[in-house]
N, C-alpha and C. Protein backbone atom coordinates (compact mmCIF):
# COMPACT_ATOMS: atom_id res chain seq x y z
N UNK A 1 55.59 87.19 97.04
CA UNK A 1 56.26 88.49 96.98
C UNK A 1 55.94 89.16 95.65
N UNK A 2 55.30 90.43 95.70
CA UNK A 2 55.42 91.23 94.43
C UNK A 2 56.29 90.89 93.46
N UNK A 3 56.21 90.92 92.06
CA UNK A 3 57.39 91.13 90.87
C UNK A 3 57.34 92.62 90.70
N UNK A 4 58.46 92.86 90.19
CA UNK A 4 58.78 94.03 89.43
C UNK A 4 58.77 93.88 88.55
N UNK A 5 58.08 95.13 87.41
CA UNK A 5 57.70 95.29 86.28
C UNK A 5 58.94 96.50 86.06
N UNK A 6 59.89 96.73 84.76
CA UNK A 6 60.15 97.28 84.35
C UNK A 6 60.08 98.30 84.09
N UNK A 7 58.99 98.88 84.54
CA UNK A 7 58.13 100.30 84.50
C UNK A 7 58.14 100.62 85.91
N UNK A 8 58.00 99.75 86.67
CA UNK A 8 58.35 99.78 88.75
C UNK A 8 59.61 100.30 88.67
N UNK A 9 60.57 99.44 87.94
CA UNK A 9 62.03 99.89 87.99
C UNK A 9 62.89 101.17 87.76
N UNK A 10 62.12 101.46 86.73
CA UNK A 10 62.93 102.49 85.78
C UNK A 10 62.86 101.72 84.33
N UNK A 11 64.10 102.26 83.91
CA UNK A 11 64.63 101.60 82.68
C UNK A 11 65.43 100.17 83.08
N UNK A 12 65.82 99.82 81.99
CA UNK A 12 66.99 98.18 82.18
C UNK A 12 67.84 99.21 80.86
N UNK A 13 69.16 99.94 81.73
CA UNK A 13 69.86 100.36 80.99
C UNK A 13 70.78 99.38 80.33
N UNK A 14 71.31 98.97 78.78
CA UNK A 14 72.07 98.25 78.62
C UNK A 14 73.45 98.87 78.23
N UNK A 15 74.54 98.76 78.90
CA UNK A 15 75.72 99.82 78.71
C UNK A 15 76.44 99.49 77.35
N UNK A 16 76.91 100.43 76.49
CA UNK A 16 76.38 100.73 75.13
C UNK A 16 77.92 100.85 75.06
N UNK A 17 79.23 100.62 75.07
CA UNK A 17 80.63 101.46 75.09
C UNK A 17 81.34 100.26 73.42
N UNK A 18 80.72 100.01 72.59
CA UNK A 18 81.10 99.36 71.44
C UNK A 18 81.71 98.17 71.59
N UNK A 19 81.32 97.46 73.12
CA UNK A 19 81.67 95.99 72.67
C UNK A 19 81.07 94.90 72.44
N UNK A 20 80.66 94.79 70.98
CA UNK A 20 80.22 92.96 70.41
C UNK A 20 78.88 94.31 69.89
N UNK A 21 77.73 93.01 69.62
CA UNK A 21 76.94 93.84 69.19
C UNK A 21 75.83 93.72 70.45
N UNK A 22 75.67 95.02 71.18
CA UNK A 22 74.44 95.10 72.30
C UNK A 22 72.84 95.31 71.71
N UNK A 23 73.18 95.56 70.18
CA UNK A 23 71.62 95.32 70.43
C UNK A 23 70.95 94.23 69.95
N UNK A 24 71.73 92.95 70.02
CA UNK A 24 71.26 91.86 69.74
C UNK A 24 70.64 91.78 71.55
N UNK A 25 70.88 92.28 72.36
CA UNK A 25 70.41 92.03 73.66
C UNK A 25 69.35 93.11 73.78
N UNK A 26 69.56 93.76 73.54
CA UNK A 26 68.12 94.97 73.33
C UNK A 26 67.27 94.41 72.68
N UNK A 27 67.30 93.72 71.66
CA UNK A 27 65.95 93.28 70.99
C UNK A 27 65.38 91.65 71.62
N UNK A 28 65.96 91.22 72.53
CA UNK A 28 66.16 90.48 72.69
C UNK A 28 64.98 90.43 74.14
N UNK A 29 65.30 91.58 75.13
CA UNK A 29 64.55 92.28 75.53
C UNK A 29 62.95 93.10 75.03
N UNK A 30 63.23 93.60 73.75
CA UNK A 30 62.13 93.74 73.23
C UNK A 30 61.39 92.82 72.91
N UNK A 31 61.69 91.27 72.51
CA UNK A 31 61.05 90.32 71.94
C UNK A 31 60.21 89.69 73.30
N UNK A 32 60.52 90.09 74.87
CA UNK A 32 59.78 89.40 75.67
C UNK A 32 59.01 90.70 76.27
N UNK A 33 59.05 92.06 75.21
CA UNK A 33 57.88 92.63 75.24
C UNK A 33 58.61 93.66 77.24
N UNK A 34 59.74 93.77 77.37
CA UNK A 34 60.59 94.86 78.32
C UNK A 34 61.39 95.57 77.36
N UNK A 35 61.06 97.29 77.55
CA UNK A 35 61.92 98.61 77.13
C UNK A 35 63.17 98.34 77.62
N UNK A 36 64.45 98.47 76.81
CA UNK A 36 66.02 98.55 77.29
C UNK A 36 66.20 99.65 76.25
N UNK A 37 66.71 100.33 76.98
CA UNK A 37 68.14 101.68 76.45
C UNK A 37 69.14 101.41 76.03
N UNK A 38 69.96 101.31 74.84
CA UNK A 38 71.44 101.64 74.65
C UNK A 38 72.04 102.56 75.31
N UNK A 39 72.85 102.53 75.98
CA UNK A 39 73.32 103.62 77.09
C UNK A 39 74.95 103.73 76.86
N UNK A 40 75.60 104.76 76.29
CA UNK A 40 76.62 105.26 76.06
C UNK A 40 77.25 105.63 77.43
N UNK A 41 76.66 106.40 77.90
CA UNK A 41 77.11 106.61 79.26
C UNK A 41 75.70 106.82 80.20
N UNK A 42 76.46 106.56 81.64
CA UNK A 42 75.34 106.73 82.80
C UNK A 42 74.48 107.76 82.94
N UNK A 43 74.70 108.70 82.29
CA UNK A 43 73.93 110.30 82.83
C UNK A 43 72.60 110.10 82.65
N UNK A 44 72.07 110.35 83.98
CA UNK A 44 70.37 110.75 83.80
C UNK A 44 69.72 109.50 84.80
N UNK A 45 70.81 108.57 84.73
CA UNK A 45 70.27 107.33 85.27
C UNK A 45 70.13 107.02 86.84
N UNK A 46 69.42 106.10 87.25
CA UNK A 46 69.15 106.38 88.95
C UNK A 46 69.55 104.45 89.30
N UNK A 47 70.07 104.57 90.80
CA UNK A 47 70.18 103.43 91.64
C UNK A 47 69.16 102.28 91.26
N UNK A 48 67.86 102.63 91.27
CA UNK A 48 66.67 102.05 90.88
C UNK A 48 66.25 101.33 89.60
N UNK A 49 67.42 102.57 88.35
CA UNK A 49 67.44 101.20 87.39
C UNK A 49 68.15 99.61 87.04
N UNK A 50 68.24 99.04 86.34
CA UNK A 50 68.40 97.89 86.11
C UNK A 50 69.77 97.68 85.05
N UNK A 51 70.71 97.41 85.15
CA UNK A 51 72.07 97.72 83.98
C UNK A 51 72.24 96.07 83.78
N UNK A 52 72.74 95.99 82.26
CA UNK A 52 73.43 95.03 81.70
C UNK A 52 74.79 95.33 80.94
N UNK A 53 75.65 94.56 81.47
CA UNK A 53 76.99 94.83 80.94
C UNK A 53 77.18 93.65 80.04
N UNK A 54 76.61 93.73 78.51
CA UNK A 54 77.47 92.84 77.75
C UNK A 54 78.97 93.21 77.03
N UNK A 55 79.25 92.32 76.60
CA UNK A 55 80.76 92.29 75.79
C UNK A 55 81.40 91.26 74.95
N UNK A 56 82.14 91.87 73.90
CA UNK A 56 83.12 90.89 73.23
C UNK A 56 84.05 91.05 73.18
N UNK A 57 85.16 90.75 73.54
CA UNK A 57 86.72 91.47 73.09
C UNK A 57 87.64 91.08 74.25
N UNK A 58 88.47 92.37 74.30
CA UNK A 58 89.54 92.05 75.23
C UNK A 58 89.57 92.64 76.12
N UNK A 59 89.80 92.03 77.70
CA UNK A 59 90.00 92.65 79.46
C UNK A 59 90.09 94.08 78.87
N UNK A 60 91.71 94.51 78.83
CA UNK A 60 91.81 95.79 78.85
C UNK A 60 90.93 96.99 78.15
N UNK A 61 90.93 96.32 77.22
CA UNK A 61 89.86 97.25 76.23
C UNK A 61 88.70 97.51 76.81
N UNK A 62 88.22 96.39 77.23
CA UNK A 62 86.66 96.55 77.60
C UNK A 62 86.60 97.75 79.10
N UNK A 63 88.16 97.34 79.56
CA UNK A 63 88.47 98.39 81.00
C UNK A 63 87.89 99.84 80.89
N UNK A 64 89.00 100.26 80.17
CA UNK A 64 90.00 101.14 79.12
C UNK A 64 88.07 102.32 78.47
N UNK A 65 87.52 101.31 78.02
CA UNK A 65 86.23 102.00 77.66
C UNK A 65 85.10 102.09 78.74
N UNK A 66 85.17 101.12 79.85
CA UNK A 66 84.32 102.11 80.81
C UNK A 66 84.84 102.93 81.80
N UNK A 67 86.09 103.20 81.56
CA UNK A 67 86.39 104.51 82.55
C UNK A 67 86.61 105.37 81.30
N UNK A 68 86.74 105.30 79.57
CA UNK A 68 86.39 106.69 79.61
C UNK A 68 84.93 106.97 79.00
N UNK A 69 83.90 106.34 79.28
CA UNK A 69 82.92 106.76 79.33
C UNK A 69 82.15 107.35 80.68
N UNK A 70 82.62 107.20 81.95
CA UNK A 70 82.12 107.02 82.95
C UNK A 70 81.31 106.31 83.77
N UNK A 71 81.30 104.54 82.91
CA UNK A 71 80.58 103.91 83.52
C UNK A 71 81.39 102.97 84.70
N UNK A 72 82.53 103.32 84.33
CA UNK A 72 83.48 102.24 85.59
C UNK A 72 83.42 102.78 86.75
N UNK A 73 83.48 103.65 86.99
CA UNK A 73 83.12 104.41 88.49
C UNK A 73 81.65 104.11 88.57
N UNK A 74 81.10 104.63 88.11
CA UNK A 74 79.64 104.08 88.35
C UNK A 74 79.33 103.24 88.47
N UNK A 75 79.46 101.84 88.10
CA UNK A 75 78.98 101.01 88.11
C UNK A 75 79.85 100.07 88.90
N UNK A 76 80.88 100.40 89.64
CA UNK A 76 81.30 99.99 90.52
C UNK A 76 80.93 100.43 91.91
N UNK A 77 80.71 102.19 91.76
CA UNK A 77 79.68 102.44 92.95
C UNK A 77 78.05 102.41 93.79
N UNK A 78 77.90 100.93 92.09
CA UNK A 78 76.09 100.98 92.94
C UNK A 78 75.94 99.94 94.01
N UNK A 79 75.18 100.37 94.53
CA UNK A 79 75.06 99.57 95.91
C UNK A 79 74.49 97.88 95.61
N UNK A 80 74.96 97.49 96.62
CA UNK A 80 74.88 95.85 95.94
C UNK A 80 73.16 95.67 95.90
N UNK A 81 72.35 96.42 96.36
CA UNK A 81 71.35 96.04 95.96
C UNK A 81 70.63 96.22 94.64
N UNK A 82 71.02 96.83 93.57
CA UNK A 82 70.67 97.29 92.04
C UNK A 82 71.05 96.00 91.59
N UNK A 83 70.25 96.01 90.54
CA UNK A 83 70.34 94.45 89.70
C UNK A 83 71.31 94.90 88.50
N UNK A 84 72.53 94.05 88.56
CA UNK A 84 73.54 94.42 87.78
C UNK A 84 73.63 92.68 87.07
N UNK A 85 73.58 92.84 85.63
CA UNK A 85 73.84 91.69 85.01
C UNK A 85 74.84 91.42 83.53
N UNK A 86 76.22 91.18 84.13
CA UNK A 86 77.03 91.04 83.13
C UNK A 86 77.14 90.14 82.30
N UNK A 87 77.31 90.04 81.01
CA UNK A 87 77.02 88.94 80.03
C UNK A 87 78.81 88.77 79.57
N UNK A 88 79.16 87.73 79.52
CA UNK A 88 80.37 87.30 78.39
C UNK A 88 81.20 88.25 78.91
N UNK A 89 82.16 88.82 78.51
CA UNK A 89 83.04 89.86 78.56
C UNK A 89 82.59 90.72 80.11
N UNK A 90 81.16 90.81 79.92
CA UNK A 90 80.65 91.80 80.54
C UNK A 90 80.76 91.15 82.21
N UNK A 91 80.64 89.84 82.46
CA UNK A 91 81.11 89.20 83.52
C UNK A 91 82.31 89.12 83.92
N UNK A 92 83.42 88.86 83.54
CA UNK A 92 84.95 89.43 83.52
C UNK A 92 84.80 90.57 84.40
N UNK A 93 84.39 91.39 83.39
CA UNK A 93 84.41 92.63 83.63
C UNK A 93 84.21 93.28 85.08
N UNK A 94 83.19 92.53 86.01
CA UNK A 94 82.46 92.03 87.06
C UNK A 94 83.32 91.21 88.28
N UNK A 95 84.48 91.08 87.59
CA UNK A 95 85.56 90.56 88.57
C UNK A 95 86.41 91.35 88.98
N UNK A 96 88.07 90.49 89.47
CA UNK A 96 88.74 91.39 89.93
C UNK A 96 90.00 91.81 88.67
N UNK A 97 90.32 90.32 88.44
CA UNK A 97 91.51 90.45 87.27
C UNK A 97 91.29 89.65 86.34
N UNK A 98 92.27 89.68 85.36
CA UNK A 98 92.36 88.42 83.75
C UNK A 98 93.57 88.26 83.90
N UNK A 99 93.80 87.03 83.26
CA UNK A 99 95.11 86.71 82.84
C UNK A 99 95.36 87.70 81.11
N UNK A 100 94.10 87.63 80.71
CA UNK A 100 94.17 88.31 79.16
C UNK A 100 95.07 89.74 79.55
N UNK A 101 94.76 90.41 80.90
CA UNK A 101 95.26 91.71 81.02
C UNK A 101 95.90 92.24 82.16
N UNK A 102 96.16 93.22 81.99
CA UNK A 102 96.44 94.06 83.33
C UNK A 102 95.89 95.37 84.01
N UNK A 103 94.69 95.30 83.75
CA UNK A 103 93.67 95.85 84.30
C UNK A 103 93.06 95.59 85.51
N UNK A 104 92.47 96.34 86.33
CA UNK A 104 91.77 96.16 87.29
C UNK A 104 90.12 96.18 87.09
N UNK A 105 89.53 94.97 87.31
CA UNK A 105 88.24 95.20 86.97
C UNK A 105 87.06 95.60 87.83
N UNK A 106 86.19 95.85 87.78
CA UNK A 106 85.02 95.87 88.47
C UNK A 106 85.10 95.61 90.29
N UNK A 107 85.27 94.49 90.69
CA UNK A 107 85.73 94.11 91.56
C UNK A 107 84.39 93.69 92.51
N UNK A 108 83.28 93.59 91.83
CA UNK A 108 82.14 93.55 92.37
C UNK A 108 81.35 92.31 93.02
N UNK A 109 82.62 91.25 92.30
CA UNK A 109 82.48 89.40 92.64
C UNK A 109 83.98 89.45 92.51
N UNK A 110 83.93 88.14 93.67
CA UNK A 110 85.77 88.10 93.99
C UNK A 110 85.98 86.99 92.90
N UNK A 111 86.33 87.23 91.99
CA UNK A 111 86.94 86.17 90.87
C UNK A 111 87.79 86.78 89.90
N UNK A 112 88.72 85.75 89.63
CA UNK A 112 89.78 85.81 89.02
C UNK A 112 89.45 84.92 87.38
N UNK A 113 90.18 85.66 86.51
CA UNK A 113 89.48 84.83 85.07
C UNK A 113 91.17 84.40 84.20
N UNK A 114 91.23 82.79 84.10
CA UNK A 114 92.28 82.45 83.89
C UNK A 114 91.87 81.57 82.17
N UNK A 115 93.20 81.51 81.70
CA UNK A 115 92.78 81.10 79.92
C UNK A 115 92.67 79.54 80.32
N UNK A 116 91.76 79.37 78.95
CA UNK A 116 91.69 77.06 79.44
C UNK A 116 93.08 77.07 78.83
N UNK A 117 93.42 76.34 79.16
CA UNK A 117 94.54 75.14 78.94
C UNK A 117 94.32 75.19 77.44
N UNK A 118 95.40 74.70 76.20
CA UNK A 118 95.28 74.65 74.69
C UNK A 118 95.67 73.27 74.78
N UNK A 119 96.22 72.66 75.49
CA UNK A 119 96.93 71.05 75.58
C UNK A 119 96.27 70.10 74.91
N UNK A 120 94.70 70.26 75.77
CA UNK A 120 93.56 69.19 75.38
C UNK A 120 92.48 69.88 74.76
N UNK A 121 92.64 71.02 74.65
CA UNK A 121 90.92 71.59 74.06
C UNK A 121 91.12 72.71 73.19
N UNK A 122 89.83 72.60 72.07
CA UNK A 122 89.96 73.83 71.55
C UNK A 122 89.69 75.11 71.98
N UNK A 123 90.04 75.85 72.14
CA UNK A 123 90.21 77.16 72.59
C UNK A 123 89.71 78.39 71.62
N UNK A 124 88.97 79.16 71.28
CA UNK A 124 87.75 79.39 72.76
C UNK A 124 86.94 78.39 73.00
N UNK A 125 86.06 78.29 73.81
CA UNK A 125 85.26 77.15 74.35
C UNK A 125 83.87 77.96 73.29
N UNK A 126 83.97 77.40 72.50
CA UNK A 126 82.80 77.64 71.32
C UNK A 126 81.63 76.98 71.24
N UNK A 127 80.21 77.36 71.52
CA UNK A 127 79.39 76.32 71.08
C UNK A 127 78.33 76.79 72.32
N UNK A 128 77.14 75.31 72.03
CA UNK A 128 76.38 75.17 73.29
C UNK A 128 77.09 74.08 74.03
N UNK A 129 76.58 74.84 75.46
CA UNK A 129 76.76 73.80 76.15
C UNK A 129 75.73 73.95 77.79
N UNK A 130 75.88 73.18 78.38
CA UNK A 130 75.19 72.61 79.74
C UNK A 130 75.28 74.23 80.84
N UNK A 131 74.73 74.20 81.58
CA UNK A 131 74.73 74.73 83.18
C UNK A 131 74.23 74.19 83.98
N UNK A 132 74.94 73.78 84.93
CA UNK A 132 74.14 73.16 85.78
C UNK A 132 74.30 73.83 87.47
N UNK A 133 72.98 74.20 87.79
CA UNK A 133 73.24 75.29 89.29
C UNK A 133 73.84 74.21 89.89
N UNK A 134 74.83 75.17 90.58
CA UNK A 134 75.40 74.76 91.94
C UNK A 134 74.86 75.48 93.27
N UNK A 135 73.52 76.17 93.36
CA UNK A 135 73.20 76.64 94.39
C UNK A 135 71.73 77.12 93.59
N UNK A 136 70.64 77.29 94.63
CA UNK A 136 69.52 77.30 94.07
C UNK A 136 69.58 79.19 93.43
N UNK A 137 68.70 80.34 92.24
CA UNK A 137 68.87 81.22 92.02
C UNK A 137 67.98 81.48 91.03
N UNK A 138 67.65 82.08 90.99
CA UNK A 138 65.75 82.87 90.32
C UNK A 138 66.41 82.70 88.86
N UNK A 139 67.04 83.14 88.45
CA UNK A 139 67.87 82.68 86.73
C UNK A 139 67.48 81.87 86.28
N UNK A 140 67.51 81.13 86.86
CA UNK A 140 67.29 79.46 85.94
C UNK A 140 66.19 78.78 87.15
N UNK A 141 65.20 78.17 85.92
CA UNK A 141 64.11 78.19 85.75
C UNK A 141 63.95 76.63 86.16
N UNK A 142 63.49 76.06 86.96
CA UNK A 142 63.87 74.82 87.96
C UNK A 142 63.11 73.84 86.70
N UNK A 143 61.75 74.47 86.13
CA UNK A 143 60.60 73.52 85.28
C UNK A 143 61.07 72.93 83.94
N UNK A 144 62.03 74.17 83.50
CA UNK A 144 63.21 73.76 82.05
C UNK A 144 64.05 71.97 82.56
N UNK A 145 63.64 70.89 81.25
CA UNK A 145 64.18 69.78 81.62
C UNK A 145 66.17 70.19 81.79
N UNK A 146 66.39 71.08 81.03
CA UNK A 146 67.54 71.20 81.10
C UNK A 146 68.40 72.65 80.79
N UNK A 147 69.43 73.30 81.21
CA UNK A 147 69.91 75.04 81.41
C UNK A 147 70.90 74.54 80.07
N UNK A 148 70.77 74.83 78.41
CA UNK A 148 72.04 74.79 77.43
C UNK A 148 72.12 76.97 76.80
N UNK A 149 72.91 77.15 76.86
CA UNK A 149 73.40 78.24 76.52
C UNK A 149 73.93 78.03 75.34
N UNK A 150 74.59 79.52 74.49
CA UNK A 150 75.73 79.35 73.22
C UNK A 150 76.81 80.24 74.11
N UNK A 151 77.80 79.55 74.36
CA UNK A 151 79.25 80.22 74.91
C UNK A 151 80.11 80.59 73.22
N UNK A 152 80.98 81.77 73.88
CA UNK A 152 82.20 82.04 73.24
C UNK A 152 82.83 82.49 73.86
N UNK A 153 83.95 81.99 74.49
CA UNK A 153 85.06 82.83 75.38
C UNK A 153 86.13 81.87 75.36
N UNK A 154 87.15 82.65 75.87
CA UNK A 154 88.51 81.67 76.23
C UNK A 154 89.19 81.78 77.55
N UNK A 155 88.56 82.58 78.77
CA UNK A 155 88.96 82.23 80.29
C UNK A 155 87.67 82.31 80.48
N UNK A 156 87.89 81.49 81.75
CA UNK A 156 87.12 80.70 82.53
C UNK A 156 86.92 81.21 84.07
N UNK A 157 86.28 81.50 84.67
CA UNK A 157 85.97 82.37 85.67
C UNK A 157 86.66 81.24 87.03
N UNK A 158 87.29 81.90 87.98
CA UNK A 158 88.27 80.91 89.70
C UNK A 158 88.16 82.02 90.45
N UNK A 159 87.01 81.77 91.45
CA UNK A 159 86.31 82.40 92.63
C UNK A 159 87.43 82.24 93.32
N UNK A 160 86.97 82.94 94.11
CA UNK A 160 87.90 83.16 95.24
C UNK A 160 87.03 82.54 96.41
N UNK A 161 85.53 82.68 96.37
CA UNK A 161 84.41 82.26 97.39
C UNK A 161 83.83 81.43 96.53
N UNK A 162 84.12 80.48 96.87
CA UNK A 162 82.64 79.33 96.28
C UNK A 162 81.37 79.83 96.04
N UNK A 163 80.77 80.37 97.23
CA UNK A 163 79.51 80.40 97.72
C UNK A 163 78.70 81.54 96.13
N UNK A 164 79.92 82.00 95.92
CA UNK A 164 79.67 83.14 94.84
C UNK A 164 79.05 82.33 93.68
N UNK A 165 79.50 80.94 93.63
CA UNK A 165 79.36 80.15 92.39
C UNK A 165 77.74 79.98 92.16
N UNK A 166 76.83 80.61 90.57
CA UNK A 166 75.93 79.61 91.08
C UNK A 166 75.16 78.98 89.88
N UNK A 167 76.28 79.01 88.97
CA UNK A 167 76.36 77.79 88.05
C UNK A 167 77.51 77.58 87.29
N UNK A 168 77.58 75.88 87.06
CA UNK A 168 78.82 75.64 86.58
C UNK A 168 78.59 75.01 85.14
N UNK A 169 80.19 74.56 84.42
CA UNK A 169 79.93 73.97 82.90
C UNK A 169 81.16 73.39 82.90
N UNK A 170 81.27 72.15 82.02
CA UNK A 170 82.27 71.67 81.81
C UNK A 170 82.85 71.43 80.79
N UNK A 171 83.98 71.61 80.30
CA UNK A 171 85.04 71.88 79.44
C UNK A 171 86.44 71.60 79.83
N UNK A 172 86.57 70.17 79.36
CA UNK A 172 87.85 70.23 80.14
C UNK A 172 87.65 69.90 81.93
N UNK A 173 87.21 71.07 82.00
CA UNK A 173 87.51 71.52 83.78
C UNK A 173 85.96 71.83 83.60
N UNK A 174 85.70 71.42 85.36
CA UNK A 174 84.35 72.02 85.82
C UNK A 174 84.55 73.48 85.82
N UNK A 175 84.13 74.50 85.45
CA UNK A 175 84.05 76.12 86.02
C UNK A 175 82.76 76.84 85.95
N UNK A 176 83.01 77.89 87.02
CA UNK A 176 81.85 78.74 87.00
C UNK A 176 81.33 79.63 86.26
N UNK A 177 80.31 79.25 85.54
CA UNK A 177 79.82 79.96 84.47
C UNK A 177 78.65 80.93 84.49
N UNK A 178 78.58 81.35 85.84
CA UNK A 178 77.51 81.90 86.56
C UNK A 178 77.65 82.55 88.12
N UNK A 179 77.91 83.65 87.95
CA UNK A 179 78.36 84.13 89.90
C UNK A 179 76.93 84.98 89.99
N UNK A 180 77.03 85.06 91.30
CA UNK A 180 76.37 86.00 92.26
C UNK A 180 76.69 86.42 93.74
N UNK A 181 76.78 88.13 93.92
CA UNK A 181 77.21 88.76 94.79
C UNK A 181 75.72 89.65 95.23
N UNK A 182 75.02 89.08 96.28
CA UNK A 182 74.31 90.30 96.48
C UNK A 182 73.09 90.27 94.95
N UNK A 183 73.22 91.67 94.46
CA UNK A 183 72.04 91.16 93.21
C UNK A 183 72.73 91.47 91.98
N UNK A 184 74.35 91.36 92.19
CA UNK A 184 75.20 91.56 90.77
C UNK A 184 75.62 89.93 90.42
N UNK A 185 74.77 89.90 89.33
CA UNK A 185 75.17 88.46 88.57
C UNK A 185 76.42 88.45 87.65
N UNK A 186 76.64 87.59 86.89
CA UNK A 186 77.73 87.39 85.80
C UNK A 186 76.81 85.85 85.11
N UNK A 187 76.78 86.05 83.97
CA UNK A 187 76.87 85.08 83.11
C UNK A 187 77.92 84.84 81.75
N UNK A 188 78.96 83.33 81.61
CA UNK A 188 79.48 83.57 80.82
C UNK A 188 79.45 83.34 79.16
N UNK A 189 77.73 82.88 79.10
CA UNK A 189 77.29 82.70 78.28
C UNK A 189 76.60 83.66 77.20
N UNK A 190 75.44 83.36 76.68
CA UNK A 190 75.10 84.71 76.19
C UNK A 190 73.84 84.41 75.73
N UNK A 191 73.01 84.78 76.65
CA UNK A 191 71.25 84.46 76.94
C UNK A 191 70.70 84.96 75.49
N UNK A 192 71.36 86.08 74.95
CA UNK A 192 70.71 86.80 73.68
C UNK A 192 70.71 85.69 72.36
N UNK A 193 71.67 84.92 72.91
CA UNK A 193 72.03 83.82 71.43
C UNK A 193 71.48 82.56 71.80
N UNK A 194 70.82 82.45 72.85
CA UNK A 194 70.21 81.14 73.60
C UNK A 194 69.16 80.66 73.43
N UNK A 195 68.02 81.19 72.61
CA UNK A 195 67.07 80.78 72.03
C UNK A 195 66.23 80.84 73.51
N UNK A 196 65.06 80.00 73.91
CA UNK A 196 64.58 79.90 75.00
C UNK A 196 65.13 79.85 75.98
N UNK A 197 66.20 78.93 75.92
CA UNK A 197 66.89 79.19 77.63
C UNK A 197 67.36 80.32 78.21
N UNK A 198 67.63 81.10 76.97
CA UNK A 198 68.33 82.50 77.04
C UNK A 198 66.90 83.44 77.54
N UNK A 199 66.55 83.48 77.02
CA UNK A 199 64.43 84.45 76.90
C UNK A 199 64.13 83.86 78.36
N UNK A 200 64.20 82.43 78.85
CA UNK A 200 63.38 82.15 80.24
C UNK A 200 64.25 83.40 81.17
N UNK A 201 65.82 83.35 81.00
CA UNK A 201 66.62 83.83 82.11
C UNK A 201 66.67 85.12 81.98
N UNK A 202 66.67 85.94 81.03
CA UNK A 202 66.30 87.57 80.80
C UNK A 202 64.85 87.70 81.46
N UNK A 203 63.74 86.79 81.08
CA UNK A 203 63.04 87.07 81.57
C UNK A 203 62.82 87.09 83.01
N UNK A 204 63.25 86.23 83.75
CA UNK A 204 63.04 85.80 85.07
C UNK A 204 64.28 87.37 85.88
N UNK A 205 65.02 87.41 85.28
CA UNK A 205 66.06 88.79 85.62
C UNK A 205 65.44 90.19 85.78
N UNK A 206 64.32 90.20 84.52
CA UNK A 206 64.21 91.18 84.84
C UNK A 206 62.62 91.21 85.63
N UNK A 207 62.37 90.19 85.97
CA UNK A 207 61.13 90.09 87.45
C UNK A 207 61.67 90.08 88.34
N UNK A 208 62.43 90.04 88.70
CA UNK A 208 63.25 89.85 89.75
C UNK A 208 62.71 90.50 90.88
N UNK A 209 62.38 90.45 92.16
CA UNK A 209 61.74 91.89 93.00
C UNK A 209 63.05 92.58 93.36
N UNK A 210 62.09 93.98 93.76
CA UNK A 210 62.48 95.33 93.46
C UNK A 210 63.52 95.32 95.13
């Protein structure tokens, strides 16, 4: 099957609304030699391009700033076939609810995002750690001896559909650290801080066919 080239696509808009720093993912993109946009808001942009929703912070906030930029309507109305890829926050975001808030999110993967437990673990779940697919998915790169990411977060993603799951990590608890709906992903890691493992899976994302 053909790849898509980035230039086939459009742009790989990365949505720009001040949470964490996005252009550690823009250059990040530039370093495997693909154009990304900082994108404040949607205007100008078409079905055909390619969006990344990263983030750091909190449910509501992160809400709260894409409806008033105009990317929450939007980007809840693209059709499940546009390659939508939320990072950290930006996966949340990609669900339905948090325990962090009372917001309504995205709603674009049926999952619910609940805090770990403080009983037995430190909280946030800080560091590298493992992925291991629970279902086969162009992301992760079968030839890599092994999928380690750098996480920072403190809820943990509870599908509502398994099938959505399609990689997990453990902490404590097995959870899903990786959904897919259609061609809207979530990762709860953060490929930009991942050194190679991070670069194979941006890269392979954005070949993705068209």
């Amino acid at each position: 099957m053909r790849k898509c080239s980035v230039y086939a696509v459009g742009v790989i808009a990365v949505v720009d609304v001040g949470l964490g720093n996005v252009a550690s993912v823009r250059n990040m993109f530039d370093r495997l030699g693909f154009a990304a946009d900082l994108r404040s808001t949607p205007d100008g942009l078409s079905e055909a391009d390619r969006y990344v929703l990263p983030g750091v912070g909190s449910y509501d906030e992160g809400v709260r700033r894409l409806r008033s930029s105009g990317w929450f309507d939007y980007l809840r109305g693209l059709p499940s076939t546009t390659h939508l890829l939320g990072i950290c926050l930006g996966m949340q975001l990609l669900g339905t609810t948090s325990e962090e808030g009372r917001e309504q999110g995205l709603d674009r993967v049926p999952a619910h995002f609940q805090r770990f437990s403080t009983e037995q673990l430190r909280v946030p779940h800080m560091g590298w750690n493992r992925v291991f697919p629970s279902q086969p998915d162009p992301l992760f790169d079968p030839a890599l001896p092994e999928l380690r990411y750098y996480f920072t977060h403190s809820y943990r993603a509870v599908c509502d559909d398994d099938s959505v799951s399609i990689g997990t990590t453990h902490y404590g608890v097995d959870f899903t650290s990786a959904f897919r709906r259609a061609n809207t992903r979530g990762v709860q890691f953060h490929p930009e801080k991942s050194h190679r493992f991070g670069m194979s899976l941006l890269r392979r994302w954005t070949e993705l066919p068209c």
